[in-house]
Protein backbone atom coordinates (compact mmCIF):
# COMPACT_ATOMS: atom_id res chain seq x y z
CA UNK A 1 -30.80 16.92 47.20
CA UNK A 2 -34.23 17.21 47.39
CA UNK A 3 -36.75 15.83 44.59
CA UNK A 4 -40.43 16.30 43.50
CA UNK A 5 -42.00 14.24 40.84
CA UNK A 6 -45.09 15.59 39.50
CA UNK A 7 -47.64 15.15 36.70
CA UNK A 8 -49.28 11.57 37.05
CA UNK A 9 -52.57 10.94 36.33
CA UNK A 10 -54.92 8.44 34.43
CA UNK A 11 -54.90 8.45 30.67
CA UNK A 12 -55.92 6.33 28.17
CA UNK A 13 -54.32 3.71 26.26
CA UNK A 14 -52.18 5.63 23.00
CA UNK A 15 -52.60 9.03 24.92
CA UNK A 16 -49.58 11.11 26.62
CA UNK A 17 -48.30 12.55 29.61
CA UNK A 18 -45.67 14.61 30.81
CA UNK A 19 -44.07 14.19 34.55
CA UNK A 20 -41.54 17.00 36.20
CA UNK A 21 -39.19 16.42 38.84
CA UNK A 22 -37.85 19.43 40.06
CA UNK A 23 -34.70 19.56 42.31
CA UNK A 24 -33.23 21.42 45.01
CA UNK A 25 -30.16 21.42 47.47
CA UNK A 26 -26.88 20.59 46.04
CA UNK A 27 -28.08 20.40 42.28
CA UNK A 28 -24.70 22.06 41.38
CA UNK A 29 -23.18 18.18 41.79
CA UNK A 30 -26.09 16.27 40.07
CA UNK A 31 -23.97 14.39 37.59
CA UNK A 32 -27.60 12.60 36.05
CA UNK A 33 -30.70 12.34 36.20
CA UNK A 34 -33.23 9.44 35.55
CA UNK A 35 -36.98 8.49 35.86
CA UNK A 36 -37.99 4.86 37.43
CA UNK A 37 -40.99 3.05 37.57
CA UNK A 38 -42.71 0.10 39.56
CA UNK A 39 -45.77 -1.75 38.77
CA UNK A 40 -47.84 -3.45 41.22
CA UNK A 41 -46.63 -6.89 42.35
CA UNK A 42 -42.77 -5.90 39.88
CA UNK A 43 -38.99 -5.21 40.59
CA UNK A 44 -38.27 -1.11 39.44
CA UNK A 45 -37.30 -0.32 36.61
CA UNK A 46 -35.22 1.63 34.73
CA UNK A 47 -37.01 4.44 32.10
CA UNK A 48 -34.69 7.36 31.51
CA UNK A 49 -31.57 8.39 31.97
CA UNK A 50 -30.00 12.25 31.08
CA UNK A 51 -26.67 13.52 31.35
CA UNK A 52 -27.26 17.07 33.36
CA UNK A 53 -24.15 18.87 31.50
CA UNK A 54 -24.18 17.48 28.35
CA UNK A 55 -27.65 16.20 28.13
CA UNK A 56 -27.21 12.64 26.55
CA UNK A 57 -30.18 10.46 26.75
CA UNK A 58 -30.79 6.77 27.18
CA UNK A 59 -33.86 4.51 26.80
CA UNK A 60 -34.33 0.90 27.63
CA UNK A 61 -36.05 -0.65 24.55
CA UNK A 62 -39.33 -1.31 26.31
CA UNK A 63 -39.62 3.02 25.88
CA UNK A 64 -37.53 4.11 23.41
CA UNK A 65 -39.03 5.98 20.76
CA UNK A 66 -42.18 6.70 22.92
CA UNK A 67 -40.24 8.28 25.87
CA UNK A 68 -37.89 11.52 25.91
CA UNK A 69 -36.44 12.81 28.88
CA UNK A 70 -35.09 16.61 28.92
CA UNK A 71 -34.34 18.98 31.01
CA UNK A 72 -34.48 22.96 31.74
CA UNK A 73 -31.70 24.08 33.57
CA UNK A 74 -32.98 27.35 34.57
CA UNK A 75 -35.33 25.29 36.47
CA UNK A 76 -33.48 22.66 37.79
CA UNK A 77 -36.40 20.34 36.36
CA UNK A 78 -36.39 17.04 34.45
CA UNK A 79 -39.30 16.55 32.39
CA UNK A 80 -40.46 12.76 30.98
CA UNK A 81 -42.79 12.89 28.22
CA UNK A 82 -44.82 9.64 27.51
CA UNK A 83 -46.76 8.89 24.31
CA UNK A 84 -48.21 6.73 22.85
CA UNK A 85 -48.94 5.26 26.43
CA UNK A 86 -50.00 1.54 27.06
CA UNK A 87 -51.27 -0.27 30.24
CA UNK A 88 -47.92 -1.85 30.97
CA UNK A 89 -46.84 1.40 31.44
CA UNK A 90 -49.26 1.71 34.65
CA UNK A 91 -46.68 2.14 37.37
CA UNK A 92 -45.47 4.50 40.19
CA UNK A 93 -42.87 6.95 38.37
CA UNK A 94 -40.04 8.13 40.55
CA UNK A 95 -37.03 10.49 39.40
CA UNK A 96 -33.59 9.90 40.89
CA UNK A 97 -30.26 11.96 40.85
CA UNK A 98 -26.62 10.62 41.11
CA UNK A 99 -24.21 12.07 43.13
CA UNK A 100 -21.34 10.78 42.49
CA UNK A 101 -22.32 7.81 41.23
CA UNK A 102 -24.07 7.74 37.41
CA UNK A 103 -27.93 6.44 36.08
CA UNK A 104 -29.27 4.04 35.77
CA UNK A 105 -27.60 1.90 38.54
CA UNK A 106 -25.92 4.33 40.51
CA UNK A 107 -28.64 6.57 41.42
CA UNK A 108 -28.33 8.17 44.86
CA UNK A 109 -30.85 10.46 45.66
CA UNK A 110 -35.01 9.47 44.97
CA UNK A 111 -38.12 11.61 44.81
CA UNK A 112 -41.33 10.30 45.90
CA UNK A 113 -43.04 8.85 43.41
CA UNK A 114 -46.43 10.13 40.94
CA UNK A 115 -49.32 7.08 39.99
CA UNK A 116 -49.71 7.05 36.36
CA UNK A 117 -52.46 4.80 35.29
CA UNK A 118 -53.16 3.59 31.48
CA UNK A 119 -56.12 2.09 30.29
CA UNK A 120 -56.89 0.48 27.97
C-alpha cells in the first residue's frame, strides 16, 4: 500500500485546512485508516481514526469537535478537515493504513508526511 498525504500549508490561528491521503496497491484489505501528527522536539500522535467499510470515526479529545476525518471511496482518499486551527496543532501530518492490524495503534502502512503550520 502506497500513501500520499497532501494539503499542508500555513494558516492562521482559528482558520482551516483540509489534508488528502490518497491510497494505492492493495486498498481492497485496508481495514482503517488514520491521520498522525508530530511536533517539533514531541512523541506522534494520534488524530483520526476511520473505519474504511463502515466509516466509524474516532477523535482523541485534544481534536474532537474541531477535526472530522472522511473518506471517498471512489477515490480511495481520506480527507482530514481542521478548523478552528491553533498553534499546537503545528505539526507534520502523516496518514496511516492497517492491514491487518486496526488504528490507532496498529497502523501498518505510513505516508510521508505534509507541514502544517498555525500561527497565531
Amino acid at each position: 500500500v502506497q500513501l500520499q498525504a497532501s494539503g499542508g500549508g500555513l494558516v492562521q490561528a482559528g482558520g482551516s485546512l483540509r489534508l488528502s491521503c490518497a491510497a494505492s496497491g492493495r486498498i481492497f484489505s485496508i481495514n482503517d485508516m488514520g491521520w498522525y501528527r508530530q511536533a517539533p522536539g514531541k512523541e506522534r500522535e494520534w488524530v483520526s481514526c476511520i473505519g474504511v467499510s463502515e466509516g466509524s470515526s474516532s477523535y482523541p479529545d485534544s481534536v474532537r469537535g474541531r477535526f472530522t476525518i472522511s473518506r471517498d471511496s471512489a477515490k480511495d482518499t481520506v480527507y482530514l478537515q481542521m478548523n478552528s486551527l491553533k498553534p499546537e496543532d503545528t505539526a507534520v501530518y502523516y496518514c496511516a493504513a492497517a492491514i491487518p492490524g486496526g488504528c490507532p495503534h496498529g497502523m501498518d502502512y505510513w505516508g510521508k508526511g505534509t507541514l502544517v503550520t498555525v500561527s497565531s
